[in-house]
Protein backbone atom coordinates (compact mmCIF):
# COMPACT_ATOMS: atom_id res chain seq x y z
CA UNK A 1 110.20 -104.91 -198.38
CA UNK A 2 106.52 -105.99 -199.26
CA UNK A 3 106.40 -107.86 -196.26
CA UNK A 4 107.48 -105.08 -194.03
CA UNK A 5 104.80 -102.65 -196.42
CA UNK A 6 102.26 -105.29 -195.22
CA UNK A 7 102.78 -105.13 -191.55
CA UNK A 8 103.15 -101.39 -191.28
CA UNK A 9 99.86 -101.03 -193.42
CA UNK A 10 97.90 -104.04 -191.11
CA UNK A 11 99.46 -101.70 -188.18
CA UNK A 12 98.38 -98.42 -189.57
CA UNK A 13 94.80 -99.91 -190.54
CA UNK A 14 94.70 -101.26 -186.76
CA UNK A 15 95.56 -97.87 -185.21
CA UNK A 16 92.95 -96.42 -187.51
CA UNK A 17 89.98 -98.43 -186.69
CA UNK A 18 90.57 -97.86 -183.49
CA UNK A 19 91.22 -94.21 -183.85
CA UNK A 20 87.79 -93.95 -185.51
CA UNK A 21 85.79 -96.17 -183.30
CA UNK A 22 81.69 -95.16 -183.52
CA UNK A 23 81.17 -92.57 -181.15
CA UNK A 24 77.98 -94.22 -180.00
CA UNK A 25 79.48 -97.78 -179.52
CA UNK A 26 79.05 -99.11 -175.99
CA UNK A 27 82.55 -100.22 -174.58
CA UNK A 28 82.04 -100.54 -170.65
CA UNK A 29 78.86 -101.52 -169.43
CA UNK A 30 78.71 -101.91 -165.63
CA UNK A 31 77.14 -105.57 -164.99
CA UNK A 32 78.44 -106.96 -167.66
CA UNK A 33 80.72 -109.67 -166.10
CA UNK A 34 81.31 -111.98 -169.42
CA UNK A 35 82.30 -111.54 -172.63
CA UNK A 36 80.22 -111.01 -175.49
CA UNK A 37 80.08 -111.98 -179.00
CA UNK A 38 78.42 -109.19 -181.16
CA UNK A 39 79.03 -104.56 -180.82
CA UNK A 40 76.52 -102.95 -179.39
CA UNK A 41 75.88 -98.76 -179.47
CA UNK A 42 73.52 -96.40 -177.59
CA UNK A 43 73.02 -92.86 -178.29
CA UNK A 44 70.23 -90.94 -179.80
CA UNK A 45 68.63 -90.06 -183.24
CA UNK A 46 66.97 -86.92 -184.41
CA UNK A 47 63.22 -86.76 -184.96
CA UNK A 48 61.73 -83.28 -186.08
CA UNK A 49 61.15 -79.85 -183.84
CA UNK A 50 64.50 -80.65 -181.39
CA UNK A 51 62.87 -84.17 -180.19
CA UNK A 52 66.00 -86.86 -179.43
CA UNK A 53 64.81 -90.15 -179.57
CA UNK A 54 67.41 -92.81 -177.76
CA UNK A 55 68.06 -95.93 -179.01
CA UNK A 56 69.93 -99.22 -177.96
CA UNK A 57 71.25 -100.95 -181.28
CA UNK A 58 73.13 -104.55 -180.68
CA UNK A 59 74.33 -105.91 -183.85
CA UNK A 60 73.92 -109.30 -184.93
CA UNK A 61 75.86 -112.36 -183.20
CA UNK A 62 75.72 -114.59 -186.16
CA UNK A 63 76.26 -112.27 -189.74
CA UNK A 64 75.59 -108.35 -189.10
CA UNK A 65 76.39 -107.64 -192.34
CA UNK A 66 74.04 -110.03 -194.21
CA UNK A 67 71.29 -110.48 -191.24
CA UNK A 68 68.07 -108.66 -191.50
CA UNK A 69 67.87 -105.60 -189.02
CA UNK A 70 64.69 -105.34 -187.13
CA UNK A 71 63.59 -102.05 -185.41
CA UNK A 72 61.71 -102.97 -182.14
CA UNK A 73 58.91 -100.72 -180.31
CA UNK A 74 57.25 -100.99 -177.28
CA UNK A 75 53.90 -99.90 -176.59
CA UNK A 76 51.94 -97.68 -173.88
CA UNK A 77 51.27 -95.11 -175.71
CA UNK A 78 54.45 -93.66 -173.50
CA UNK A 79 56.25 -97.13 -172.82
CA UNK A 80 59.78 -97.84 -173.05
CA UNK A 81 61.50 -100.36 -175.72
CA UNK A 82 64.51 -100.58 -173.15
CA UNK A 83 61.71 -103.05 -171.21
CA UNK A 84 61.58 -105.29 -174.58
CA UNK A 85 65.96 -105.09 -174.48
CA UNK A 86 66.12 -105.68 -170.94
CA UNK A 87 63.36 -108.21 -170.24
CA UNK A 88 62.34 -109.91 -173.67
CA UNK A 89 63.89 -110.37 -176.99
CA UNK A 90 67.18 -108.27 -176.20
CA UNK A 91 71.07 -110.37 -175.26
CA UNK A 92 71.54 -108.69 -172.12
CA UNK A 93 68.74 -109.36 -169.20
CA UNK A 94 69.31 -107.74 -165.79
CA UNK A 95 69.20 -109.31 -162.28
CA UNK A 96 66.64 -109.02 -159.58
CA UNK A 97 69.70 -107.05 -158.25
CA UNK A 98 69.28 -104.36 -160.04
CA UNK A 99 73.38 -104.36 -161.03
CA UNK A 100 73.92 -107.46 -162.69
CA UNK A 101 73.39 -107.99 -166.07
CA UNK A 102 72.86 -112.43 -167.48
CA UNK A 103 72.56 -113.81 -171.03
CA UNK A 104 69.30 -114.33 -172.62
CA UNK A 105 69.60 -117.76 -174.69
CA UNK A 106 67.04 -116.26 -176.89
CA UNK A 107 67.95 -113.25 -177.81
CA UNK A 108 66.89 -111.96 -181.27
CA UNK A 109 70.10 -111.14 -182.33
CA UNK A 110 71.38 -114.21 -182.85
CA UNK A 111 69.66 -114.12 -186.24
CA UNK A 112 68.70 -110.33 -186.82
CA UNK A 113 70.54 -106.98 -185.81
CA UNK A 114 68.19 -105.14 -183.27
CA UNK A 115 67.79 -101.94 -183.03
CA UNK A 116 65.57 -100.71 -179.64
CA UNK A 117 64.08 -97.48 -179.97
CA UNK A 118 62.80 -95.11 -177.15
CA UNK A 119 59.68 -93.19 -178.44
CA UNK A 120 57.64 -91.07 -178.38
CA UNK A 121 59.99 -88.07 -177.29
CA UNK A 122 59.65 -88.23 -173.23
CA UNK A 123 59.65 -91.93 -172.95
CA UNK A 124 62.69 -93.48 -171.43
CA UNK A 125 65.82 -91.45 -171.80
CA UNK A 126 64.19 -89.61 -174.94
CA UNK A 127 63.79 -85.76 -174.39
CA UNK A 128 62.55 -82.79 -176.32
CA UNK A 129 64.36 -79.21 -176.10
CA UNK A 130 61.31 -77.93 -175.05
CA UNK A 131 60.59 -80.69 -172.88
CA UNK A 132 56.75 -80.71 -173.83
CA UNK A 133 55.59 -84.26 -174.27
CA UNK A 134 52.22 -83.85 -176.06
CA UNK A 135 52.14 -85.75 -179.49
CA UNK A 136 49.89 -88.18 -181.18
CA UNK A 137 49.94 -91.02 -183.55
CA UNK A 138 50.28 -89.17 -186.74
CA UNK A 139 53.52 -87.27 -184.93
CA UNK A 140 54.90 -89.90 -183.14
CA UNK A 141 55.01 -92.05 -186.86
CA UNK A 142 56.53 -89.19 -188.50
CA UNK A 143 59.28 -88.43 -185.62
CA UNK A 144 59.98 -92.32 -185.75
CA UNK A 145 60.50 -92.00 -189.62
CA UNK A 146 62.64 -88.93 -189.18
CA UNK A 147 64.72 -91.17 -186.94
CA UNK A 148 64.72 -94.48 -188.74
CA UNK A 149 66.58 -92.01 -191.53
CA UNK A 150 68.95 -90.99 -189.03
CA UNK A 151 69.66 -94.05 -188.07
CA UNK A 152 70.72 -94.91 -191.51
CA UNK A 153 72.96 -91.99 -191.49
CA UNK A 154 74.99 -92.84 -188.42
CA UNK A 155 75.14 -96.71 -189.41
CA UNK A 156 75.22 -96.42 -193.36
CA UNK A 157 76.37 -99.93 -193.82
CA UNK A 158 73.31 -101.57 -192.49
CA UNK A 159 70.98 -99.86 -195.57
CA UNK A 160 71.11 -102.84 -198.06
CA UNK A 161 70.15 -105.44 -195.10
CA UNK A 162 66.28 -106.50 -195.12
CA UNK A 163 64.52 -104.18 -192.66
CA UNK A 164 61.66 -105.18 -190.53
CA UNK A 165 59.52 -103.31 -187.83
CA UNK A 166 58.12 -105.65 -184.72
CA UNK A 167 57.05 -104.67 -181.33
CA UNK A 168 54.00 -105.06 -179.51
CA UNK A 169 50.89 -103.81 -177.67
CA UNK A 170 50.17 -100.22 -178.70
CA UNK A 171 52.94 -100.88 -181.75
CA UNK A 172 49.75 -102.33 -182.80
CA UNK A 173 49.02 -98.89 -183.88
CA UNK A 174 53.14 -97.89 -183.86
CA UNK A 175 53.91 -100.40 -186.24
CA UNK A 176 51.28 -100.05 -189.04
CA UNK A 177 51.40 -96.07 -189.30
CA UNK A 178 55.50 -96.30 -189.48
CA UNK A 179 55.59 -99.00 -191.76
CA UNK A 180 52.99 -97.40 -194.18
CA UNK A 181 55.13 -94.01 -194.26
CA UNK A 182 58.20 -96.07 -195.02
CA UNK A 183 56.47 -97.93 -197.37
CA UNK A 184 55.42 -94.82 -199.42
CA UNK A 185 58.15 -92.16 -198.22
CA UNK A 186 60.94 -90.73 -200.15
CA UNK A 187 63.54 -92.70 -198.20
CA UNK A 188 65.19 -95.55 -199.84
CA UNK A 189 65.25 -98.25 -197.18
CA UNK A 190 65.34 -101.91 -197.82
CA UNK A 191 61.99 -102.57 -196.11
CA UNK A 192 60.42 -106.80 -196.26
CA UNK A 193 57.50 -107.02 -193.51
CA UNK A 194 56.42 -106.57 -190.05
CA UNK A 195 55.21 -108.71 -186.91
CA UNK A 196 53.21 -107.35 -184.15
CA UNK A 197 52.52 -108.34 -181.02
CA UNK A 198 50.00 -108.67 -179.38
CA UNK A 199 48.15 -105.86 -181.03
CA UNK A 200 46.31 -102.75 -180.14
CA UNK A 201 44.49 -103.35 -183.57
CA UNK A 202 40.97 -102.39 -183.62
CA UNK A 203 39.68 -101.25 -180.36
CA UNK A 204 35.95 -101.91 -181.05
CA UNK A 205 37.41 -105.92 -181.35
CA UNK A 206 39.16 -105.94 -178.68
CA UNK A 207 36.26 -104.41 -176.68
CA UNK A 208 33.84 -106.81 -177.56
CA UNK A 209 36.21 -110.23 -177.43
CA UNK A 210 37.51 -109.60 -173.87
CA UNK A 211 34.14 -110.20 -172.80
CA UNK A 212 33.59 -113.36 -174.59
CA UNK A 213 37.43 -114.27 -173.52
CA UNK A 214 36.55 -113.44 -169.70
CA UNK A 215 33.59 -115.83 -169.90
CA UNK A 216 34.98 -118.90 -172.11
CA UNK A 217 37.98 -118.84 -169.55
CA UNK A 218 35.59 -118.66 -166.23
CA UNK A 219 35.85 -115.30 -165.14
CA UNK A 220 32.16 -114.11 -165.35
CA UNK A 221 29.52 -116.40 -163.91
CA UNK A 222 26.19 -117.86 -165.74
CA UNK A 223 24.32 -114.57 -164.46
CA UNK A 224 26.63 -111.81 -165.65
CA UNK A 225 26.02 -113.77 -169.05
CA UNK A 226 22.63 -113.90 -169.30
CA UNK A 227 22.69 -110.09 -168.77
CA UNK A 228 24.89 -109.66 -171.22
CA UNK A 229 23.72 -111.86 -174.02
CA UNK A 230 19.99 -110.20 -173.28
CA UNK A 231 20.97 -106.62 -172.90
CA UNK A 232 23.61 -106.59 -174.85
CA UNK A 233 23.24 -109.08 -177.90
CA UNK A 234 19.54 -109.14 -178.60
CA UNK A 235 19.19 -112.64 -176.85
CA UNK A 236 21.65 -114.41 -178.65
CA UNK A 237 25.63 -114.06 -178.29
CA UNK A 238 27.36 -114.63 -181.19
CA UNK A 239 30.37 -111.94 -182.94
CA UNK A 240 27.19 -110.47 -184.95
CA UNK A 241 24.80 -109.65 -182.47
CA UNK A 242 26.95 -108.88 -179.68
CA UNK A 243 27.90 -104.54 -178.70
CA UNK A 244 29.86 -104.49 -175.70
CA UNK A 245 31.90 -101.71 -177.22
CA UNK A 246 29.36 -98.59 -177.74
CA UNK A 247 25.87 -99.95 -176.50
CA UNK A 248 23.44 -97.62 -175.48
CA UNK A 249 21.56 -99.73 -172.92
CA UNK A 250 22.18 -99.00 -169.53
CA UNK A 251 21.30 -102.72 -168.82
CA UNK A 252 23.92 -103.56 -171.07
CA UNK A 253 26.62 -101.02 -169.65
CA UNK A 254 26.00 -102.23 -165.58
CA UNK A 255 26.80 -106.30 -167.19
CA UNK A 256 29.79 -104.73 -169.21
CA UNK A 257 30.96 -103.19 -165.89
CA UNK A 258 30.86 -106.33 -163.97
CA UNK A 259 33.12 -107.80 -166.76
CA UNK A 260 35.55 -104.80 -166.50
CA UNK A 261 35.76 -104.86 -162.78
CA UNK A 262 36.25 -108.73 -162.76
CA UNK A 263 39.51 -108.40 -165.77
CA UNK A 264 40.73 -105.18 -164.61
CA UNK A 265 40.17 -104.46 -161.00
CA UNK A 266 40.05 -107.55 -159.13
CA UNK A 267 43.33 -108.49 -158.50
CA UNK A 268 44.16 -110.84 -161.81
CA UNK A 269 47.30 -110.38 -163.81
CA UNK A 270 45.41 -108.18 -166.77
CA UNK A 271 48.71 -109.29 -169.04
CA UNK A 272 48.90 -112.90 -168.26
CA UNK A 273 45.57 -114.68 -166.36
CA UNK A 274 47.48 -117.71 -165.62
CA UNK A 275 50.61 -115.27 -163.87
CA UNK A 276 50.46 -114.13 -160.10
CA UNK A 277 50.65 -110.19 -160.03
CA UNK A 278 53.70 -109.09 -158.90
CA UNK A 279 53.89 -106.71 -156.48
CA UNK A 280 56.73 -103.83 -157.42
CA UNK A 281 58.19 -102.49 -154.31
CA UNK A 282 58.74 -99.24 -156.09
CA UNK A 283 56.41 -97.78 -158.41
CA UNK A 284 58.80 -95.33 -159.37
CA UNK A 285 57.13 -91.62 -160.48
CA UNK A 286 56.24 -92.43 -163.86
CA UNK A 287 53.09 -94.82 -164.88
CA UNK A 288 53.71 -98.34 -164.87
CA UNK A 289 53.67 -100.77 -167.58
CA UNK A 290 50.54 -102.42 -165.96
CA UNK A 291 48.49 -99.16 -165.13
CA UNK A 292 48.86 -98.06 -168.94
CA UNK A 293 47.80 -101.36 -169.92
CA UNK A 294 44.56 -101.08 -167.44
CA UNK A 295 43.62 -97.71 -168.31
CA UNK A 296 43.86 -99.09 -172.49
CA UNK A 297 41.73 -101.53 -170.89
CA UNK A 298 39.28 -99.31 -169.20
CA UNK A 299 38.99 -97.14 -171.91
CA UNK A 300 38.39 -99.90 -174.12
CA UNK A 301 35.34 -100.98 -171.74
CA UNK A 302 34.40 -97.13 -171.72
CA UNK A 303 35.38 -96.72 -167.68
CA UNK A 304 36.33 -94.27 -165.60
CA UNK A 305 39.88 -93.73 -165.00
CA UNK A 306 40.18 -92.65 -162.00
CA UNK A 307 42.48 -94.17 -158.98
CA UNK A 308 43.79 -96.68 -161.46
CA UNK A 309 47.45 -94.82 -160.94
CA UNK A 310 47.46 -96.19 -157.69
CA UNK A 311 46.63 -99.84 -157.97
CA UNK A 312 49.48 -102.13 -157.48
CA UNK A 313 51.30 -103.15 -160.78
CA UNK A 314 51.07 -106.39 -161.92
CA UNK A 315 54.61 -106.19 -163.22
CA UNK A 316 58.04 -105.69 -161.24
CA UNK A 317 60.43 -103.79 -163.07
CA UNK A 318 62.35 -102.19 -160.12
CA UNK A 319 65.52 -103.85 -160.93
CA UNK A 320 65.37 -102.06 -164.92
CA UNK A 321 65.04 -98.75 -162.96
CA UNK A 322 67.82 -99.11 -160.84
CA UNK A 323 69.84 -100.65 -163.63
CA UNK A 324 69.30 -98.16 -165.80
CA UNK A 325 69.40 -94.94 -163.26
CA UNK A 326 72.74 -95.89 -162.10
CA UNK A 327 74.91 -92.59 -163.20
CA UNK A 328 77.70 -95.25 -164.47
CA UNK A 329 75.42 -96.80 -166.76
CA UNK A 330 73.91 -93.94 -167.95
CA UNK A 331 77.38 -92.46 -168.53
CA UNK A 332 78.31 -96.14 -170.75
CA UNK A 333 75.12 -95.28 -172.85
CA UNK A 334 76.35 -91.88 -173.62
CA UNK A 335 73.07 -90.02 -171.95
CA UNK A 336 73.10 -86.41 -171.09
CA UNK A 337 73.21 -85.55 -167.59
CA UNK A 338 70.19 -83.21 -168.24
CA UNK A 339 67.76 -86.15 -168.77
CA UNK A 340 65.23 -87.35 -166.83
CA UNK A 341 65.46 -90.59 -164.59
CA UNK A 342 64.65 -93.73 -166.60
CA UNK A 343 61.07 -95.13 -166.06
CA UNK A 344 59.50 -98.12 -167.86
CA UNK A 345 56.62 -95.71 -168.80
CA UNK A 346 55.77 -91.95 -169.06
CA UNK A 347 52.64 -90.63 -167.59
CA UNK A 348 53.56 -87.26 -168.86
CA UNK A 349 53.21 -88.73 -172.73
CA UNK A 350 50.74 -90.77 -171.86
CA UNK A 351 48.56 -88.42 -170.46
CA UNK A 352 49.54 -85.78 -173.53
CA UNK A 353 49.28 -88.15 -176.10
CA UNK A 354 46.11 -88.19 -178.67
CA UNK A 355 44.80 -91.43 -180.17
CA UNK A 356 43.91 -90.95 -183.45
CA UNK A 357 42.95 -94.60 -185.32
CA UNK A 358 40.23 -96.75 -183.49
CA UNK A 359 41.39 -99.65 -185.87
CA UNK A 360 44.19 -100.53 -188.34
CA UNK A 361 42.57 -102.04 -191.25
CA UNK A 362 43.15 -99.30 -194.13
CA UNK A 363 46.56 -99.37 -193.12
CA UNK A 364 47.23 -102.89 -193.62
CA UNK A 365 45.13 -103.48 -196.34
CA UNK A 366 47.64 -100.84 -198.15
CA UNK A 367 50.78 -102.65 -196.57
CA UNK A 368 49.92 -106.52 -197.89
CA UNK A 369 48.53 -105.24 -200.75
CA UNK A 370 51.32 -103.57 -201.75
CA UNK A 371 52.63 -107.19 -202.72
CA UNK A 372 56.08 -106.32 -201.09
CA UNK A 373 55.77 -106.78 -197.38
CA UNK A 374 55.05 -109.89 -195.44
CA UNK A 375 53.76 -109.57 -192.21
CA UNK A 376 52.60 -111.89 -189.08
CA UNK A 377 50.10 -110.86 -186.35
CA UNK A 378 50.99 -112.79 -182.84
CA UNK A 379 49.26 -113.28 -179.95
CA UNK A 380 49.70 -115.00 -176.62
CA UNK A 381 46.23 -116.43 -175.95
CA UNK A 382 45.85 -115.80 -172.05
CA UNK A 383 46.75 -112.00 -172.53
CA UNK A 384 43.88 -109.66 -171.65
CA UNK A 385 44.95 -106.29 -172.20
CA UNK A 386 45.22 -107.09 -175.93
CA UNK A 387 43.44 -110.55 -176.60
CA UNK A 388 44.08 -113.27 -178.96
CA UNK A 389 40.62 -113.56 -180.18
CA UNK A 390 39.96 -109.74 -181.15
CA UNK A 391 43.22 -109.85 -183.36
CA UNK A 392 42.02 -113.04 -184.73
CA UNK A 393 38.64 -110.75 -185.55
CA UNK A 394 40.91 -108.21 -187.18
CA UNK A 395 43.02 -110.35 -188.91
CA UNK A 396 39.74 -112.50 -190.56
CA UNK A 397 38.28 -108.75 -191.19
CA UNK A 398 40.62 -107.92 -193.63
CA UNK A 399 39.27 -110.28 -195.99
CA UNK A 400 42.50 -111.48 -197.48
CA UNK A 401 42.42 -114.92 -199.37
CA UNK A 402 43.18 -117.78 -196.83
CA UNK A 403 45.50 -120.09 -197.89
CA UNK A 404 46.08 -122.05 -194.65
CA UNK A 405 43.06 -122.84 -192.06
CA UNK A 406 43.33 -122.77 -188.12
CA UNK A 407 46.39 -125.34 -187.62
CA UNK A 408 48.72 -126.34 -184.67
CA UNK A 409 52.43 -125.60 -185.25
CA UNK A 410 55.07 -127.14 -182.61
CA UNK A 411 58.18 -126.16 -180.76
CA UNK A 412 59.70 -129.17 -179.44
CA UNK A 413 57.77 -131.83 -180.75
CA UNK A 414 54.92 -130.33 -178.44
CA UNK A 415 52.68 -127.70 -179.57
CA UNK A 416 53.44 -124.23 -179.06
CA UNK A 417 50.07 -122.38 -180.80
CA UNK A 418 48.13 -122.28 -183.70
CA UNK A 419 48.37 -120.54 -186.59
CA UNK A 420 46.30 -119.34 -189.85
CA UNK A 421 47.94 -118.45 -192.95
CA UNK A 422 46.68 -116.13 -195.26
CA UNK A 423 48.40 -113.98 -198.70
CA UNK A 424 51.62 -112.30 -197.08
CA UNK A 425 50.19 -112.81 -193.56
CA UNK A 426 49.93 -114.81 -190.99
CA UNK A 427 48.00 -114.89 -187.44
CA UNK A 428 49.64 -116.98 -184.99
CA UNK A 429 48.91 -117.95 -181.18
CA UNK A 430 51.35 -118.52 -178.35
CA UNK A 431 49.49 -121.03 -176.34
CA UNK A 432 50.07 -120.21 -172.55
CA UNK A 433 51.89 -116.86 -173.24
CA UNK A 434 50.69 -113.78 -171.62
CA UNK A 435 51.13 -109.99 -173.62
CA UNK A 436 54.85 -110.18 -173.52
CA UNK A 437 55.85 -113.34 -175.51
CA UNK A 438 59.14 -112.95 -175.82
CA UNK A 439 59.09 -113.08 -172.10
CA UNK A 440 57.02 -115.76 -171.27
CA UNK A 441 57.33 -118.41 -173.61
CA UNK A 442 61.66 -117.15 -175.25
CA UNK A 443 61.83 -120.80 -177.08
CA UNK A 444 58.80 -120.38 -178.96
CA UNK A 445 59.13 -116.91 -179.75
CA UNK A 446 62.50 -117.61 -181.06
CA UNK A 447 61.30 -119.95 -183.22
CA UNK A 448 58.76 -118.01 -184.34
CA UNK A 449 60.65 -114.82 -185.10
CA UNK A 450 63.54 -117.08 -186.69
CA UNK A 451 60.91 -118.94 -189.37
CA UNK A 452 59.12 -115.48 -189.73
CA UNK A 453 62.20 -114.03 -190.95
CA UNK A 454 63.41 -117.17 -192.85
CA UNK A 455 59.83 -116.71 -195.07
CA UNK A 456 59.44 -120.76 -193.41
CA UNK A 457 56.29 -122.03 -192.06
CA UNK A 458 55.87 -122.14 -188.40
């Protein structure tokens, strides 16, 4: 009798399950032509005032339920996360093709459940009911809070795992505001560090270190310097004396010109110097990746903006559009007819959105001195929309107790970067990686991400 109990129970339990399957889980995704290891789920969370913010969650291949669960964000301002899924850290890459979808080796989740969120509202396949697209970074921290605790209530099992937010470029500014408000907010969430990327940190930095970065790496000749070290740094370049950022001399604003046109205008691969530009047959209607990037770069050299729309992008990411546009994909990650096409960025938020912080220090200063987060800056060193050396600035301005100098750490028994340790932080190159590291160098990012989470050194 108990035996037949038992089978009619497994049975029952079986039928169950099944029966009660989450609604958002992804079951049939066209281009996926192997089997895979881990559950994956797309749908969309709540954020306030009727914004629906979409989000791509894969669960750990190794341990979900013990894992740590990272939250992932993309930069801009008005960039998608489904680029960092589709192209960087996520298991699934797609094709030149357009249809097929391949196995990244690297993936993140074979140590961590990622969850890929689409955000601000109007990025992506995220939509408001009022479809109007103008927020800020105050809003768009809030919203991703509100949404980070709806997330919790659709996947209540994942609440006790260690919780960390990453991304990279503008997350520079993402990443800090969130983490602060979850940090200090009413919700109860499980919450151990951060790692950004390649940061949009303290724009008065970065201003003033892509000049010294364009002419230690050959970019701006021996005249161009001379004008800029006597206009611009009272004779004498050095961190101190230099202003590229706000200087009043007209003198000193022609030299910082050259610089800008050289970085941003001439032709080089603003993300990665040592990476041809790709040409994207398709621009698609929304702002690319790369003129975002440019006009974060312009602005941060105080330039106009105009006609930068038009200049070829440096990145291709025709095949995510036509991946992701496909109605039978859309359909397989539950999205609304209703919404707009999928584009890597949205010029709409972009153009709407309001930059509040010029630099992140207050906020991090609150998060490692808390004494309960641990948190790593990265930075591939031949990026130059968001260099290595003004995160290095940022990272040395917080004046936190160094207890690790400048030191080489290796990935294959060759080195991969350097890195500086400090109290609950650490500042780490990517030696030969452009702004996307998880895309340029996946073995040492891996490794990175993997001894980042395991609290090892690098």
């Amino acid at each position: 009798y108990s035996m037949q109990y038992l089978k009619f129970s497994l049975l029952f339990a079986v039928i169950f399950a099944s029966a009660t399957a989450h609604p958002d889980e992804v079951t049939d995704l066209p281009g996926l032509n192997f089997t895979i290891n881990y559950k994956h789920y797309s749908g969309y969370l709540n954020a306030t005032s009727g914004r629906h913010l979409h989000y791509w969650f894969v669960e750990s291949q190794n341990s979900p339920s013990t894992d740590p669960l990272l939250l992932w964000l993309n930069g801009g301002p008005g960039c998608s996360s489904l680029d960092g899924f589709l192209s960087e850290l996520g298991p699934l890459h797609v094709q030149d093709d357009g249809k097929t979808l391949y196995d990244n080796p690297y993936s993140w989740n074979k140590i961590a459940n990622v969850l890929f969120l689409e955000a601000p509202a109007g990025v992506g396949f995220s939509y408001a009911d009022n479809k109007k697209y103008d927020t800020d970074d105050d809003t768009t921290s809030y919203d991703n809070y509100v949404a980070l605790q709806n997330f919790f209530e659709k996947f209540p099992q994942f609440k006790s795992n260690d919780f960390y937010i990453t991304g990279e470029s503008y997350g520079g500014i993402y990443i800090p505001t969130l983490s602060v408000r979850v940090l200090t907010g009413p919700a109860k969430i499980n919450f151990k560090g951060f790692a950004i990327g390649n940061g949009y940190l303290n724009v008065q930095n970065l201003t003033n270190s892509i000049v010294f970065f364009a002419y230690n790496h050959g970019l701006v000749g021996t005249e161009v310097w001379s004008n800029l070290e006597t206009y611009c740094c009272g004779g004498v370049a050095s961190i101190n004396t230099c202003n590229f950022y706000d200087n009043l001399s007209s003198k000193c604003q022609a030299a910082v010109n050259d610089v800008s046109m050289i970085v941003g205008n001439s032709g080089l691969n603003v993300y990665n110097l040592y990476a041809d530009c790709a040409h994207s047959e398709s621009a698609g209607s929304g702002a690319s990746r790369y003129s975002v990037d440019k006009r974060n770069l312009q602005r941060l050299l105080s330039k106009s903006i105009d006609a930068i729309q038009d200049d070829p992008p440096c990145t291709d990411s025709s095949n995510l559009r036509k991946f992701l546009n496909q109605p039978s994909v859309r359909k397989a990650l539950h999205i609304p007819t209703f919404v707009q096409d999928w584009d890597i960025c949205s010029l709409d938020v972009e153009i709407g959105y309001q930059r509040i912080y010029n630099t992140m220090v207050p906020q991090m200063l609150k998060l490692i001195g808390s004494g309960k987060l641990r948190g790593l800056i990265y930075n591939g060193d031949v990026d130059m929309a968001c260099n290595f050396l003004g995160d290095e600035w940022f990272a040395n301005e917080l004046g936190l107790k160094v207890s690790k100098n400048y030191t080489p750490w290796k990935y294959n028994d060759q080195i991969a970067g350097f890195v500086k340790y400090y109290k609950n932080l650490s500042y780490l190159t990517i030696k030969g990686s452009g702004h996307m590291v998880p895309q340029d160098k996946p073995g040492p990012a891996f490794h990175m991400i993997s001894n980042f989470l395991s609290n090892k050194p690098f």
